[in-house]
C-alpha atoms as a PDB file:
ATOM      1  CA  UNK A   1      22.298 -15.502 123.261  1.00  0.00           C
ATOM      2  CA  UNK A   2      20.905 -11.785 124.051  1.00  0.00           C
ATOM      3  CA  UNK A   3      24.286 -10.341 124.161  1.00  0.00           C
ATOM      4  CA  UNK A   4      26.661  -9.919 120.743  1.00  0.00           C
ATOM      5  CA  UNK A   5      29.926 -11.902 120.871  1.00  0.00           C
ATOM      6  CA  UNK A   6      31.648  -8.899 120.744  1.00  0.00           C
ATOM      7  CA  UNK A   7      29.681  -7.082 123.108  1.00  0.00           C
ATOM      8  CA  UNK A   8      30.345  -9.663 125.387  1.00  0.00           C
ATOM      9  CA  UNK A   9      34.195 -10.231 124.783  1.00  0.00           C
ATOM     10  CA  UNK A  10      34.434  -5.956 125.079  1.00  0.00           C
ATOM     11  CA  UNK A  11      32.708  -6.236 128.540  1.00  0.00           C
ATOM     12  CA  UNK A  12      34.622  -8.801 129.693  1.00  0.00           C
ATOM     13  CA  UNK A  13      38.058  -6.868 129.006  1.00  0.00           C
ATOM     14  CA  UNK A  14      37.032  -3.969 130.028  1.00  0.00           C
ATOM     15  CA  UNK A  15      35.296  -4.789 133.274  1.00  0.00           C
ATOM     16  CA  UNK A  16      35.402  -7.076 136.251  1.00  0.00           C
ATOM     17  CA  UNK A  17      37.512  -5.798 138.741  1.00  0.00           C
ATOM     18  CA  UNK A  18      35.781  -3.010 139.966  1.00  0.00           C
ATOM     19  CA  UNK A  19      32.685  -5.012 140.334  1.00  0.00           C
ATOM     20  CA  UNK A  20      34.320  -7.684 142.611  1.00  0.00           C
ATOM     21  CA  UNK A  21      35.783  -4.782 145.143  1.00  0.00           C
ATOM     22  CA  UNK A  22      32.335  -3.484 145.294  1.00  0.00           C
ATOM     23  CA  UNK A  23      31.553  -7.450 146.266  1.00  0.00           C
ATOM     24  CA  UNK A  24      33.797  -7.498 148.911  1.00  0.00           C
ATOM     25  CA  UNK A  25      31.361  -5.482 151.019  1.00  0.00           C
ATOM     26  CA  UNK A  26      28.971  -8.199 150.502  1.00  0.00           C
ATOM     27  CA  UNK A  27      31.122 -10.651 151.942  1.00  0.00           C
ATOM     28  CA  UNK A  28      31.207 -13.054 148.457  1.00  0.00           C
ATOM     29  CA  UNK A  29      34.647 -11.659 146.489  1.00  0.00           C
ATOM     30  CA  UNK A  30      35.805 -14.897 145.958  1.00  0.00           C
ATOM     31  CA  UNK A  31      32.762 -16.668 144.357  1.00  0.00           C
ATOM     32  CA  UNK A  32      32.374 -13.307 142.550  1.00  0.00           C
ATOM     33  CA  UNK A  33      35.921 -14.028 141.243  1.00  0.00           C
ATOM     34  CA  UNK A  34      35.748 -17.576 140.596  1.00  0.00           C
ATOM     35  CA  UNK A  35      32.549 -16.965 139.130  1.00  0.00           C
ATOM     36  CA  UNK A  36      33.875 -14.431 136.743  1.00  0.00           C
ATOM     37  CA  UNK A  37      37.007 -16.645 135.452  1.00  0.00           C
ATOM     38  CA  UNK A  38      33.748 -19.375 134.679  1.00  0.00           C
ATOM     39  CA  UNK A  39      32.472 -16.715 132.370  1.00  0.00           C
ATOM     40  CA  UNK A  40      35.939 -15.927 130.721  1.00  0.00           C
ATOM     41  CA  UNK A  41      35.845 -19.806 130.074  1.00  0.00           C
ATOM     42  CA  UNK A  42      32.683 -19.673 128.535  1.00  0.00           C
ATOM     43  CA  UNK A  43      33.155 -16.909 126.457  1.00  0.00           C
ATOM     44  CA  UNK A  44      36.432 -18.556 125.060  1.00  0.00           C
ATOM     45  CA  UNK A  45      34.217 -21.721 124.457  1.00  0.00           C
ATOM     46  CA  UNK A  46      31.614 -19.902 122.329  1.00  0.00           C
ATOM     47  CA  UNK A  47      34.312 -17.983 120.752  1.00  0.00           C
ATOM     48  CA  UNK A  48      36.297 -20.935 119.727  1.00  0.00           C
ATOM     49  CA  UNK A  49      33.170 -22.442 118.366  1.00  0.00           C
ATOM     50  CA  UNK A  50      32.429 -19.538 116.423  1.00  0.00           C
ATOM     51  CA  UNK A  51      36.007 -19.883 115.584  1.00  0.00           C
ATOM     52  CA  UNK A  52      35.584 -23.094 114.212  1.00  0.00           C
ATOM     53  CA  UNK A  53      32.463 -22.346 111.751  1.00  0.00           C
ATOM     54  CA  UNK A  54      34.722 -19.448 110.413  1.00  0.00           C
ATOM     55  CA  UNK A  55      37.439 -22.101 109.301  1.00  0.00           C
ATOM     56  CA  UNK A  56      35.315 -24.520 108.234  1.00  0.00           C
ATOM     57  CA  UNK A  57      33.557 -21.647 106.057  1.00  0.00           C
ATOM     58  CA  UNK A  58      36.688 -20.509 104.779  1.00  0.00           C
ATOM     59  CA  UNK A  59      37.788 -23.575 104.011  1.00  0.00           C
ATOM     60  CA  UNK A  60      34.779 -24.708 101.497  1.00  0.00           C
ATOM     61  CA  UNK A  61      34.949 -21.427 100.023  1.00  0.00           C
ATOM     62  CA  UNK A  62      38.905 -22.169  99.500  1.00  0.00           C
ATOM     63  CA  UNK A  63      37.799 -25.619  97.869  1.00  0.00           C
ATOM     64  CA  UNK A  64      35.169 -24.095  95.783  1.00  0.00           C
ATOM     65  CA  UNK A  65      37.080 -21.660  94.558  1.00  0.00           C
ATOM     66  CA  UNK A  66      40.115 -23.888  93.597  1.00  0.00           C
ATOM     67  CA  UNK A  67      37.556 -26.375  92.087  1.00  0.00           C
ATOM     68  CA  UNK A  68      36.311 -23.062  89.810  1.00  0.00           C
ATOM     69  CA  UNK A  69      39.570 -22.360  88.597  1.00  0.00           C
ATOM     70  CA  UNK A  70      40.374 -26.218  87.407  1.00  0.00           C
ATOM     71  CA  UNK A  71      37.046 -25.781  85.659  1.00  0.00           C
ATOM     72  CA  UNK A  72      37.714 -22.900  84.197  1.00  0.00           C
ATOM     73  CA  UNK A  73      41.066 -23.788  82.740  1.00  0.00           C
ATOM     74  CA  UNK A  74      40.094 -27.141  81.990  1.00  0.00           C
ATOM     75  CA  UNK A  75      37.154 -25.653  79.481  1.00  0.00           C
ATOM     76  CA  UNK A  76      39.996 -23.747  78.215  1.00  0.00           C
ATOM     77  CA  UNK A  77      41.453 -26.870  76.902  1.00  0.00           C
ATOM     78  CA  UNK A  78      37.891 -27.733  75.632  1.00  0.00           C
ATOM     79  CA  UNK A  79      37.808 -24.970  73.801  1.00  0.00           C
ATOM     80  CA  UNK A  80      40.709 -24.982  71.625  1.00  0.00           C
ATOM     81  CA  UNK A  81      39.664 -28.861  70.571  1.00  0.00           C
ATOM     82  CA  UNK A  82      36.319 -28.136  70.157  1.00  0.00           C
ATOM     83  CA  UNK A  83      37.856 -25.517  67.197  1.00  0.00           C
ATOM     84  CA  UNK A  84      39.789 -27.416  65.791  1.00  0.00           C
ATOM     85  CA  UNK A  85      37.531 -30.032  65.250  1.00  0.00           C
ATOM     86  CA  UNK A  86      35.203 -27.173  63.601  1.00  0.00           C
ATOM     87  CA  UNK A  87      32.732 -27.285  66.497  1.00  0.00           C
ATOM     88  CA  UNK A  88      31.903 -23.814  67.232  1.00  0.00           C
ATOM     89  CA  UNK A  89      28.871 -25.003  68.935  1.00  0.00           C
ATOM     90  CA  UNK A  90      30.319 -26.514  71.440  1.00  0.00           C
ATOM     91  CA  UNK A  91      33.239 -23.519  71.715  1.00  0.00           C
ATOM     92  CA  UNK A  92      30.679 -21.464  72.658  1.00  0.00           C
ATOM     93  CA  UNK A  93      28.855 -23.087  74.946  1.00  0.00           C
ATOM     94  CA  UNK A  94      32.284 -23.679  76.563  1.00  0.00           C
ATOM     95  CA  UNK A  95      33.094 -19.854  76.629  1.00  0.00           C
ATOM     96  CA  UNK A  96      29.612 -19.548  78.151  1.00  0.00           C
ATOM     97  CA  UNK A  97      30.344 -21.130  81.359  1.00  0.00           C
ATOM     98  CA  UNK A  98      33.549 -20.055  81.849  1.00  0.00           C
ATOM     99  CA  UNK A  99      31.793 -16.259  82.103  1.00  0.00           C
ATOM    100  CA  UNK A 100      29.504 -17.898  84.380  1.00  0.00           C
ATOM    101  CA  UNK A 101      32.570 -19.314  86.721  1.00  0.00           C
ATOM    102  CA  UNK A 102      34.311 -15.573  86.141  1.00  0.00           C
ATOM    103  CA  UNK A 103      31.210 -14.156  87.761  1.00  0.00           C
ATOM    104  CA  UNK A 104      31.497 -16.131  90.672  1.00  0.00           C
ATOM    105  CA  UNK A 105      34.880 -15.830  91.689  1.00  0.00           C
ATOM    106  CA  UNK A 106      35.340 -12.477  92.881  1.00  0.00           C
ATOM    107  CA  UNK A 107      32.529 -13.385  94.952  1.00  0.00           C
ATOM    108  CA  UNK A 108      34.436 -16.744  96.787  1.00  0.00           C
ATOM    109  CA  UNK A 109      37.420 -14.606  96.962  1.00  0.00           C
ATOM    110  CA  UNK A 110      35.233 -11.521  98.755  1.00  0.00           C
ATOM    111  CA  UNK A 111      33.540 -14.118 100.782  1.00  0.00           C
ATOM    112  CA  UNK A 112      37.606 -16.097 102.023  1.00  0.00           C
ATOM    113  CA  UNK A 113      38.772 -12.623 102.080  1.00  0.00           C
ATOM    114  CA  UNK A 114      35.663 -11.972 105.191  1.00  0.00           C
ATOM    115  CA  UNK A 115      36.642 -15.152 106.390  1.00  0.00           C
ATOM    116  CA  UNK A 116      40.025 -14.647 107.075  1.00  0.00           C
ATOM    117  CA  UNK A 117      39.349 -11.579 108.577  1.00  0.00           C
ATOM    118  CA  UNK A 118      36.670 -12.425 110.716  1.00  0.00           C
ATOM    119  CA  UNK A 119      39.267 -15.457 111.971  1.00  0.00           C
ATOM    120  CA  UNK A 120      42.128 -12.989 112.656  1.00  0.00           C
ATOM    121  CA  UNK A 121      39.092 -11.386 114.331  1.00  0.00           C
ATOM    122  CA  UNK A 122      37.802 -14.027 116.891  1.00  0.00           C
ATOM    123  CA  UNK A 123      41.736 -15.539 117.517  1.00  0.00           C
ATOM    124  CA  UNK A 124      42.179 -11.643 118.967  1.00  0.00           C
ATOM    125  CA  UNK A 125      39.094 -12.484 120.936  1.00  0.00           C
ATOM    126  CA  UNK A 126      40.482 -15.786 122.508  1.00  0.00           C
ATOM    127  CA  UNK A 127      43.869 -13.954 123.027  1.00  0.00           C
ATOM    128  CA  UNK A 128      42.744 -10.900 124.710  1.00  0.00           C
ATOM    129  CA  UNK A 129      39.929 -13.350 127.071  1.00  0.00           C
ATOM    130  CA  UNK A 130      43.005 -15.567 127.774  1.00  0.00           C
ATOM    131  CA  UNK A 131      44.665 -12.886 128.903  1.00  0.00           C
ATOM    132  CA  UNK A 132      42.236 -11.638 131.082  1.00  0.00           C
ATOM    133  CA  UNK A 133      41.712 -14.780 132.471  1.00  0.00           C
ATOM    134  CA  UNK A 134      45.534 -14.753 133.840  1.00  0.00           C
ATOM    135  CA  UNK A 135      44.877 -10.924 135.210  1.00  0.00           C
ATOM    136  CA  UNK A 136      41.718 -12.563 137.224  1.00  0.00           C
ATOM    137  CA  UNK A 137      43.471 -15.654 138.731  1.00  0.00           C
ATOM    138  CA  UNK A 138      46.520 -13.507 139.943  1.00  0.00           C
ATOM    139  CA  UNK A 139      44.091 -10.866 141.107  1.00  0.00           C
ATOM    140  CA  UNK A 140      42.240 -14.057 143.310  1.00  0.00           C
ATOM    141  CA  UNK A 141      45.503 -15.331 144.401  1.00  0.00           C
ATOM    142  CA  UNK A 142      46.386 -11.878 145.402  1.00  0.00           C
ATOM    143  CA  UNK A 143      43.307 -11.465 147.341  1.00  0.00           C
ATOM    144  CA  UNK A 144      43.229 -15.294 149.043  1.00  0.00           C
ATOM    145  CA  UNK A 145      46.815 -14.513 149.997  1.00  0.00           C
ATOM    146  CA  UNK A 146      46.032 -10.916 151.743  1.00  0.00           C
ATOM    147  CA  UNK A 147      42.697 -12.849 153.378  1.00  0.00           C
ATOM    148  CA  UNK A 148      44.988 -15.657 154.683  1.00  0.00           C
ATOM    149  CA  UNK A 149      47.616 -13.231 156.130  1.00  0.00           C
ATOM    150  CA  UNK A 150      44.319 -11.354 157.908  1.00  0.00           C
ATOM    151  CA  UNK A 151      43.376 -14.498 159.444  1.00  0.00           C
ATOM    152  CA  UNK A 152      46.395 -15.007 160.787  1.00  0.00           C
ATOM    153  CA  UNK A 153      46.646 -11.538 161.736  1.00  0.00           C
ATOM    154  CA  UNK A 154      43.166 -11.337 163.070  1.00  0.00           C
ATOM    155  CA  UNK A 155      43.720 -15.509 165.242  1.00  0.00           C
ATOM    156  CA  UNK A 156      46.286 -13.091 167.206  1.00  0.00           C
ATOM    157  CA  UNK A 157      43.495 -10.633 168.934  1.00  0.00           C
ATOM    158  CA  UNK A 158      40.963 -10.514 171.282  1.00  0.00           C
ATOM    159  CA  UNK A 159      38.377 -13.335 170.965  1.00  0.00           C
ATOM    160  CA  UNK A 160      35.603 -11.282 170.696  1.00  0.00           C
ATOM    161  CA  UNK A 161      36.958  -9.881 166.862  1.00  0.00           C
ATOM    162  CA  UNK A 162      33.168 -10.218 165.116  1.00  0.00           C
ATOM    163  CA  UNK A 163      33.452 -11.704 161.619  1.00  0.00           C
ATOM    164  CA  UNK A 164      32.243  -8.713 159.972  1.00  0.00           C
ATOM    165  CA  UNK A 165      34.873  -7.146 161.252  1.00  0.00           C
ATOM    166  CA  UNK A 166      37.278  -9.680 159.636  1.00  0.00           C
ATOM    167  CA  UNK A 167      36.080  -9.071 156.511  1.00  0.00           C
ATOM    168  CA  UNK A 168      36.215  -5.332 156.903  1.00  0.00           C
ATOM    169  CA  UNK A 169      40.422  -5.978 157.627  1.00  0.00           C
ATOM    170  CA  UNK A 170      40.620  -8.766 154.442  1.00  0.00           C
ATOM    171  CA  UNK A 171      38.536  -5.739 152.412  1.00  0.00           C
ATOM    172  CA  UNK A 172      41.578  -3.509 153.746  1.00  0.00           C
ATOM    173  CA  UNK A 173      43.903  -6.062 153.071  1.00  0.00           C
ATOM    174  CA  UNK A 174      43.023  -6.817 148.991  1.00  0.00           C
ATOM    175  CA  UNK A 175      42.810  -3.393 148.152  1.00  0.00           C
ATOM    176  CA  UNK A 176      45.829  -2.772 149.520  1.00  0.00           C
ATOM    177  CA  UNK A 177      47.470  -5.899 147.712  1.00  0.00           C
ATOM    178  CA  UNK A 178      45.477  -4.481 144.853  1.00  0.00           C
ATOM    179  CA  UNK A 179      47.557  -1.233 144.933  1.00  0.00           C
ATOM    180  CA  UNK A 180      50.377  -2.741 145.452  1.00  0.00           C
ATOM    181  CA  UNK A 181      50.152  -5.013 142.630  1.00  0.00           C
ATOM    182  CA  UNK A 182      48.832  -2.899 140.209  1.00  0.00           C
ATOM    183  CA  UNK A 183      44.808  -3.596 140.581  1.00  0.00           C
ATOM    184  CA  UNK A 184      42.449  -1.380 138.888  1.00  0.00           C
ATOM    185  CA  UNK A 185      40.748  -0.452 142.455  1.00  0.00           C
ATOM    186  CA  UNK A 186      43.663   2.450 143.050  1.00  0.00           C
ATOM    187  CA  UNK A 187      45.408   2.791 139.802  1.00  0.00           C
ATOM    188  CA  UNK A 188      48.545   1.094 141.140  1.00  0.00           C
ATOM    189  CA  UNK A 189      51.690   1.054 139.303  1.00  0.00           C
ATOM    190  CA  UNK A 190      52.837  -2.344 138.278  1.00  0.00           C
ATOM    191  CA  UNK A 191      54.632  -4.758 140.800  1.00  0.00           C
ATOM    192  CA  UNK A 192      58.527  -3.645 139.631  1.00  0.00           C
ATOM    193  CA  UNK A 193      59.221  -7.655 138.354  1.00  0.00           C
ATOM    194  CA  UNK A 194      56.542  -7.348 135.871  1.00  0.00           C
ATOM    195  CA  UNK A 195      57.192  -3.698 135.092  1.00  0.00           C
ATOM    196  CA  UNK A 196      61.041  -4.580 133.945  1.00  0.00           C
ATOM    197  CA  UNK A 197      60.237  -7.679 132.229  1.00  0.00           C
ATOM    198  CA  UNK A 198      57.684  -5.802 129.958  1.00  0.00           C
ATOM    199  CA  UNK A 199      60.159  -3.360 129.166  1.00  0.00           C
ATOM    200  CA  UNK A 200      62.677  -5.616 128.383  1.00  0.00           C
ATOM    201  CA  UNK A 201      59.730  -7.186 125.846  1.00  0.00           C
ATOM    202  CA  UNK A 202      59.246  -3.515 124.510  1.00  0.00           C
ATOM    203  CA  UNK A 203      63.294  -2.958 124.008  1.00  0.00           C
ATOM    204  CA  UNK A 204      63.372  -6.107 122.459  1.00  0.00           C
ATOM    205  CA  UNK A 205      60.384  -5.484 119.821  1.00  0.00           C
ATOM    206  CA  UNK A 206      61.982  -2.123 119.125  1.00  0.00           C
ATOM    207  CA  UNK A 207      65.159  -3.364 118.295  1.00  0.00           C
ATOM    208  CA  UNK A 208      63.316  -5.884 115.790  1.00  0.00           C
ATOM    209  CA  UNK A 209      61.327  -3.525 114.123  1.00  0.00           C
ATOM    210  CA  UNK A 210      64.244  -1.195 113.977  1.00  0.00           C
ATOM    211  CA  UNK A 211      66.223  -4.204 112.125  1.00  0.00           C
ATOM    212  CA  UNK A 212      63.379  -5.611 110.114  1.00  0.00           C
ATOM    213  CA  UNK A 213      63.158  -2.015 108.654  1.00  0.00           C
ATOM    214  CA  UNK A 214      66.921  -1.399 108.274  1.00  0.00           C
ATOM    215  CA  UNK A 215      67.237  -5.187 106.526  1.00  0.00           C
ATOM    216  CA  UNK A 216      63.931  -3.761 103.865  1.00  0.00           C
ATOM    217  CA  UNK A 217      65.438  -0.865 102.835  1.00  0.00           C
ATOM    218  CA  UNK A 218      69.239  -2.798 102.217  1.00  0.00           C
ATOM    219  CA  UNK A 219      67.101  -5.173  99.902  1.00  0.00           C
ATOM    220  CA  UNK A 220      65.624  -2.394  98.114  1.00  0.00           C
ATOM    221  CA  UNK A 221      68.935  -0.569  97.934  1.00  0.00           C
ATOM    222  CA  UNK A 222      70.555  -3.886  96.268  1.00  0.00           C
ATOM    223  CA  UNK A 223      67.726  -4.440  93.460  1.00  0.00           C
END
């Protein structure tokens, strides 16, 4: 693929909206909409993969690594026999390779240290595309319910209502949902349900941070 992962993720997030009211004109918001939730999917799909290859990574590096240190203690052992038995030979040649498995560690750890990272990295990807996802299917609701109440609206007048009209009053209709709702389109506050509940989640985190930091400073107090 052309396009980075993260390029793609970024423009994902930061976009779509805005392109699908400009659609509306065109007459095709809702296969613009449904189209774009099919490429949230697939980003989360190559994501996840990309995902997987970073655990599966980490995870040999994690068993090579281990493996390194049993080797490196079990020469240890080796060592102190191979003294006493008066075979400095064979010490040495011990000693030798446990330098060589010194070298390599900080290397495994550097490389499950990127790992992890990279991980924390791409599970913020599938979070943030997830979420996005939920944003797009309320925002398609939102519009499918405003274009059903124009029909009904729109079955009440004269007969001779041309269709382009009726899309000019469902273009009326979503955007005014939109604002409403809180859609990018106007820069709409949130709907007032939403807009308490995530404050509640904000007082909430507060309060836990506040007590998380008031319980660490009582444990350092008591040392």
């Amino acid at each position: 693929m052309s396009e980075g992962l993260s390029s793609r993720v970024g423009r994902i997030i930061s976009g779509g909206l805005n392109a699908i009211l400009d659609a509306v004109e065109d007459s095709a918001p809702e296969a613009i909409m449904e189209q774009s939730i099919r490429e949230i999917d697939d980003a989360i799909a190559e994501v996840r993969d990309e995902l997987g290859k970073v655990i599966a990574a980490k995870h040999l590096a994690n068993k090579k690594l281990s493996d390194k240190n049993s080797e490196h203690e079990d020469l240890s052992d080796k060592i102190e026999i191979a003294l006493a038995k008066g075979r400095e030979d064979l010490a040495e040649t011990a000693v030798s390779h446990q330098l060589d498995i010194e070298a390599q560690i900080p290397v495994l750890e550097q490389s499950i240290a990127e790992a992890a990272e990279r991980e924390r990295e791409l599970e913020g990807y599938v979070a943030a595309l997830q979420a996005r996802k939920r944003e797009m299917k309320a925002d398609l609701q939102r519009f499918r319910e405003a274009r059903d109440a124009t029909r009904i609206e729109a079955s009440g007048q004269a007969a001779e209502a041309s269709v382009g009209h009726g899309v000019s009053k469902a273009t009326q209709a979503f955007e005014r949902v939109m604002e409403r709702q809180g859609g990018v389109a106007l820069g709409g506050m949130t709907a007032p349900k939403t807009a308490a509940q995530l404050q509640e989640l904000e007082t909430l985190a507060r309060k836990n941070r506040v007590n998380e930091r008031l319980a660490a400073i009582k444990t350092r107090l008591n040392k």
